[in-house]
Every structure is written in C-alpha cells, then in structure tokens.
C-alpha atoms as a PDB file:
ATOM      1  CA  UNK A   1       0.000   0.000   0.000  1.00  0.00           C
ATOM      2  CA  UNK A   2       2.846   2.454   0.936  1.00  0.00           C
ATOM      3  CA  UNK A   3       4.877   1.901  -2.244  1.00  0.00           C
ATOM      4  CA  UNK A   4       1.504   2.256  -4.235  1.00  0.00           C
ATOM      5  CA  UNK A   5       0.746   5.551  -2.478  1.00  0.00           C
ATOM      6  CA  UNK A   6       4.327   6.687  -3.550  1.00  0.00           C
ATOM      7  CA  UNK A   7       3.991   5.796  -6.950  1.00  0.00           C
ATOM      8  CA  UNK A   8       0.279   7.830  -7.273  1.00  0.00           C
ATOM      9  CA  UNK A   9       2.259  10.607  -5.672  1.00  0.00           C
ATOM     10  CA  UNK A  10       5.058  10.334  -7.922  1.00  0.00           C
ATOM     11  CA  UNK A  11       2.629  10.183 -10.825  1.00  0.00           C
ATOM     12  CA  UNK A  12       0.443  13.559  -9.575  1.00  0.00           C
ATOM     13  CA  UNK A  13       3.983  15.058  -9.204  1.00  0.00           C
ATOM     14  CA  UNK A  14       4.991  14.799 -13.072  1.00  0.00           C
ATOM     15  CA  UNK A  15       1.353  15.505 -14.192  1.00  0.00           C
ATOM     16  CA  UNK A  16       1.363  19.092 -12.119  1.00  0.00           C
ATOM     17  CA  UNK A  17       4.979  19.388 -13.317  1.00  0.00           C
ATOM     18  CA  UNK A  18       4.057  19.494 -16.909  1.00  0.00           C
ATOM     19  CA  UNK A  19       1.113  21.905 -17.174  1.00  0.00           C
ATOM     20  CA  UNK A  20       2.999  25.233 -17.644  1.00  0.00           C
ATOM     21  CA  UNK A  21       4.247  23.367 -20.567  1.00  0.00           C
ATOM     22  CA  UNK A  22       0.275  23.118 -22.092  1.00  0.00           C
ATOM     23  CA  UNK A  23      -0.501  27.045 -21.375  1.00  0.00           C
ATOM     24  CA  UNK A  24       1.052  28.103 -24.044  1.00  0.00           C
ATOM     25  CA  UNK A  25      -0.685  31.760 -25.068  1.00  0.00           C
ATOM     26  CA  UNK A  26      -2.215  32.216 -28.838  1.00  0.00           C
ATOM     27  CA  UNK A  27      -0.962  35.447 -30.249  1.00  0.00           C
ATOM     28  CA  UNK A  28      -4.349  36.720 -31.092  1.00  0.00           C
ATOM     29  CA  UNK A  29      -5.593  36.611 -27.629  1.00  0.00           C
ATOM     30  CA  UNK A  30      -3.342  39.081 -26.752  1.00  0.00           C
ATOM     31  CA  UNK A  31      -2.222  40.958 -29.655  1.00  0.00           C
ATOM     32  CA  UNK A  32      -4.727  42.587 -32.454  1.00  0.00           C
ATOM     33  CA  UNK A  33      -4.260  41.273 -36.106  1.00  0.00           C
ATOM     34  CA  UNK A  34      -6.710  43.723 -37.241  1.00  0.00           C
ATOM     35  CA  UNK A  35      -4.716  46.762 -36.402  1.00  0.00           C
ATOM     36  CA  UNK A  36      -0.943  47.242 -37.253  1.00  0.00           C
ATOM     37  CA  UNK A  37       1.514  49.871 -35.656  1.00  0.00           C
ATOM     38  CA  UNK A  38       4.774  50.839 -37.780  1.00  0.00           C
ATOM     39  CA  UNK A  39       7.590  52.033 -35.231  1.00  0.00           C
ATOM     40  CA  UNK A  40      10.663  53.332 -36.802  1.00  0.00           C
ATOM     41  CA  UNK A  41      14.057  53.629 -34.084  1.00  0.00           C
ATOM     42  CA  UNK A  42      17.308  52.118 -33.011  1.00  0.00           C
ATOM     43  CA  UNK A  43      17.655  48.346 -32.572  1.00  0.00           C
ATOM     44  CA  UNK A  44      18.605  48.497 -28.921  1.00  0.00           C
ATOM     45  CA  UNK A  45      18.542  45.051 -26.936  1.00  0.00           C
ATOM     46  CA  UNK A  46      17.224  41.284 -28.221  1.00  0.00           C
ATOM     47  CA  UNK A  47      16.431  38.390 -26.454  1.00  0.00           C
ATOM     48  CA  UNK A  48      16.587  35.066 -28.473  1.00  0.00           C
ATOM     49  CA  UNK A  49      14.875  33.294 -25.643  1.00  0.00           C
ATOM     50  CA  UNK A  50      12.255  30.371 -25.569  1.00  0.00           C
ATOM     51  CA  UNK A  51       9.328  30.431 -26.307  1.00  0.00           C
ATOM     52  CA  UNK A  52       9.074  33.346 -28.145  1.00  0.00           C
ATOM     53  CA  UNK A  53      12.295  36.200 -29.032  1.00  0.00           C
ATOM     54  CA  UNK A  54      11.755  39.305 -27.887  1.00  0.00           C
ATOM     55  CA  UNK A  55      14.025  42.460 -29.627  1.00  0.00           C
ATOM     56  CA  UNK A  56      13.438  46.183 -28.190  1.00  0.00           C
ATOM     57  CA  UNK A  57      13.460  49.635 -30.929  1.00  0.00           C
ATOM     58  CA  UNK A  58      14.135  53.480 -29.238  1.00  0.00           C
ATOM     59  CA  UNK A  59      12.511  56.019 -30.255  1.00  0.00           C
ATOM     60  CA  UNK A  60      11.053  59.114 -29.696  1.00  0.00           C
ATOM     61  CA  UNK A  61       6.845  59.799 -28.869  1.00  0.00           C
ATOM     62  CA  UNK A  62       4.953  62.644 -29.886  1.00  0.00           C
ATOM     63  CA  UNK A  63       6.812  65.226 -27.335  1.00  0.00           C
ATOM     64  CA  UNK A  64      10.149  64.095 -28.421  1.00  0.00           C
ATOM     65  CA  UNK A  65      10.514  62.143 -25.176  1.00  0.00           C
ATOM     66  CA  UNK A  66      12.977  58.544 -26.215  1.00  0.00           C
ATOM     67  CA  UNK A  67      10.733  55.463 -25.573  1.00  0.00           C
ATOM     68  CA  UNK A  68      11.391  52.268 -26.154  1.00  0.00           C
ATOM     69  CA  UNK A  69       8.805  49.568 -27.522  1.00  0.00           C
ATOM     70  CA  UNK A  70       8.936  45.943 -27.203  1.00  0.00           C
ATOM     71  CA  UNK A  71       8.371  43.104 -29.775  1.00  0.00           C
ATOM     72  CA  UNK A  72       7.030  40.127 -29.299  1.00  0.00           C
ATOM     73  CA  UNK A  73       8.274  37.216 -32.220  1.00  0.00           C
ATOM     74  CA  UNK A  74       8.040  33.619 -33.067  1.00  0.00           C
ATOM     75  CA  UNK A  75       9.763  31.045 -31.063  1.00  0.00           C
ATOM     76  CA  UNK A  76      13.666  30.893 -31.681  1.00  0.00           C
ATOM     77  CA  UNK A  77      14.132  27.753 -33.040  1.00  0.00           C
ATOM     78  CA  UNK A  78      11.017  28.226 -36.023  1.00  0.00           C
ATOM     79  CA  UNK A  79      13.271  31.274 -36.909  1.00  0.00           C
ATOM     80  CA  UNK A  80      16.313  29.535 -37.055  1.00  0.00           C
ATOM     81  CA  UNK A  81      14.896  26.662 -39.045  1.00  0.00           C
ATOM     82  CA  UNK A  82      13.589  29.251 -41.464  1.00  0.00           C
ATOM     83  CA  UNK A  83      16.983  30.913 -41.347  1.00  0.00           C
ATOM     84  CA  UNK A  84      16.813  33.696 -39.761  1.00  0.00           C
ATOM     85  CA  UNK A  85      19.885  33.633 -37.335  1.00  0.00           C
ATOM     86  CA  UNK A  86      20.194  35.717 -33.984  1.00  0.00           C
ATOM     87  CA  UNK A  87      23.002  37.568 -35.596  1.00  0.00           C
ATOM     88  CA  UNK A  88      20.266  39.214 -38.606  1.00  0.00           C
ATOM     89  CA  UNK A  89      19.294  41.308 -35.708  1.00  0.00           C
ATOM     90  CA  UNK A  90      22.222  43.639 -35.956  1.00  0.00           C
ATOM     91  CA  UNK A  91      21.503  45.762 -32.296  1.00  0.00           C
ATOM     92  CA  UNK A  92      22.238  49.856 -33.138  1.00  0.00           C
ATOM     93  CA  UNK A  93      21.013  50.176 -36.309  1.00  0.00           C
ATOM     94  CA  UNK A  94      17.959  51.775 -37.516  1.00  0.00           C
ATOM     95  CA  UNK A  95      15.198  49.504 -38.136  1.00  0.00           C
ATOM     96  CA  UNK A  96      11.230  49.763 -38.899  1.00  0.00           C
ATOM     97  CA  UNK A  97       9.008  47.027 -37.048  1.00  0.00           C
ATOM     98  CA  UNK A  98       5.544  46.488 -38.110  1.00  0.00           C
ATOM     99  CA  UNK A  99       3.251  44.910 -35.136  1.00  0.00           C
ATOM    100  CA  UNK A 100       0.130  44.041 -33.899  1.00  0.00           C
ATOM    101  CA  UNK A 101      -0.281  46.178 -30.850  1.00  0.00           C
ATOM    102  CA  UNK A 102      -1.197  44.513 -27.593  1.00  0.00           C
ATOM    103  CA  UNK A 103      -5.214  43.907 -27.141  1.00  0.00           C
ATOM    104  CA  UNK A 104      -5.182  45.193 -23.825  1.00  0.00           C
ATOM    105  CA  UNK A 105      -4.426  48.508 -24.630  1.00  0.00           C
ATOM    106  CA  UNK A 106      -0.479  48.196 -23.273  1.00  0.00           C
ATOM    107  CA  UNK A 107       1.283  51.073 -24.875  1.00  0.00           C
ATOM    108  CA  UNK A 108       4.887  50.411 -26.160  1.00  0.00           C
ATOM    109  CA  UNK A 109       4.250  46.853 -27.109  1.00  0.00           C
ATOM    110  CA  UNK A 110       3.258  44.737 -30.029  1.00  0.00           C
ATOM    111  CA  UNK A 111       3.718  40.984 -31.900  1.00  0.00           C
ATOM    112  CA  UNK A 112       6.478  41.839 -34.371  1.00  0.00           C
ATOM    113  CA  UNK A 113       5.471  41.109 -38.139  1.00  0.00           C
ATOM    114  CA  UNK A 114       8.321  42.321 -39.412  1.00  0.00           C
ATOM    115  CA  UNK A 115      11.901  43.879 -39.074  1.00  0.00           C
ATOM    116  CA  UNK A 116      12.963  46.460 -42.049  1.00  0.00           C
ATOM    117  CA  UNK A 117      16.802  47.803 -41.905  1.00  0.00           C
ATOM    118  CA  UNK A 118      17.630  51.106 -43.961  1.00  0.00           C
ATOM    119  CA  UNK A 119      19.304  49.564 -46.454  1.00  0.00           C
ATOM    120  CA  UNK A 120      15.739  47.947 -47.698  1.00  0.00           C
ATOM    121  CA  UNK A 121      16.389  44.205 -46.585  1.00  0.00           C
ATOM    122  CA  UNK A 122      14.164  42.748 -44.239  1.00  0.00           C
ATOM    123  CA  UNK A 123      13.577  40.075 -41.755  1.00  0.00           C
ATOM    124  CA  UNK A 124      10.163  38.733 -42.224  1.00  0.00           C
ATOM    125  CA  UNK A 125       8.601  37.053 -38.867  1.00  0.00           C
ATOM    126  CA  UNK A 126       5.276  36.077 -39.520  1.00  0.00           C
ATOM    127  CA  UNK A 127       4.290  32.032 -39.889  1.00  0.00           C
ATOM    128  CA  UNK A 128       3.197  32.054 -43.560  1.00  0.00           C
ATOM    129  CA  UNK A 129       5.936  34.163 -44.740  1.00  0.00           C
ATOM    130  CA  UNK A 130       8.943  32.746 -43.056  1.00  0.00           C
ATOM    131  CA  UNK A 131      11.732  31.215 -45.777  1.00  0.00           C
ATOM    132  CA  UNK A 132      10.613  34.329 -48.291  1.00  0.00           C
ATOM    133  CA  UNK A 133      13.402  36.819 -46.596  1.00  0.00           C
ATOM    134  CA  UNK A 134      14.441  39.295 -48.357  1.00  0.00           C
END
C-alpha cells in the first residue's frame, strides 16, 4: 500500500509538473491582427529566448521624449529553421518594425510582423511568410 501511495504521488507530481508546458498563449488573444503599428528607431537590446524572441526599438513619442517599444516574435528555433539567425538582428542600427499592438491597450508593445533595416532588406517574422526573406 505504501509503495503504491508513492507511486500515485510520484505520478500527480509529473502531471502538475508538466502543465505550464500546455498554457502556451495564442498570439491573437493578446495581440490585435486587425490593427498594425509601424515604429521606426534604433535596434537596442534582443532576447533570443524560448518560447518566443523578444528584440526592443528606441525612439522618440509625440513630445520628443525617447521610448522604447517591445516586440514580441516567433519562437527561436522556427526562426532559425527558417533561417533567420540571432546575428540578422544587428543591435544599433535603424530599423522599422511592423506589429500588432497589444489587445489590452499596453502602450509600447506589439507581436512583431516584421523587421525592415535602412538599407531595404528585411527580416520577415510572420508564420506564412517565413523562408521568403528578403
């Protein structure tokens, strides 16, 4: 009865252990694919982190005061497979990021669609389009 008890345990243990796993978030049930923001700044930080990267653009708002936005993208390793390589994300230069801005309303924030660099390339980050960089 004892070692039975431990196993059950043991069992409820790996069960509870592997639900943050499952709640894994959509991206339209927090960001809005109906609306798209288009931030233009300095590449300033990136985080090629599971699950998702997350890269960060300065700029200035309407009073000329710097802010900086943050960008939600795919997971790492879909990138990578699709060839787009941590080191495409070249941190100082000037890039424009198209987004879905957050549904909640959070200023500064959006689901990246898109990474454009001045000298016209760009890293394209949405499911459908990744492979067709340009």
């Amino acid at each position: 009865m004892r070692k039975a008890r431990g196993v059950l345990l043991s069992v409820i243990a790996l069960i509870l252990a592997a639900v943050p796993v499952l709640a894994h978030h959509s991206v339209k049930a927090e960001y809005d694919d109906s609306k798209t923001v288009t931030v233009t700044g300095v590449l300033t930080r990136v985080l090629w982190v599971n699950p998702h990267i997350f890269w960060y653009v300065e700029t200035r708002d309407d009073t000329g005061k710097p802010v900086t936005w943050a960008f939600e993208g795919l997971p790492p390793g879909m990138l990578h497979r699709s060839g787009v390589g941590r080191d495409m994300l070249k941190i100082g230069e000037t890039v424009t990021t198209t987004a879905w801005p957050a549904k909640d309303g959070t200023k500064l924030m959006g689901f990246g669609k898109g990474i454009k660099y001045s000298d016209g390339h760009e890293i394209v980050m949405t499911v459908g389009a990744l492979g067709e960089q340009k």
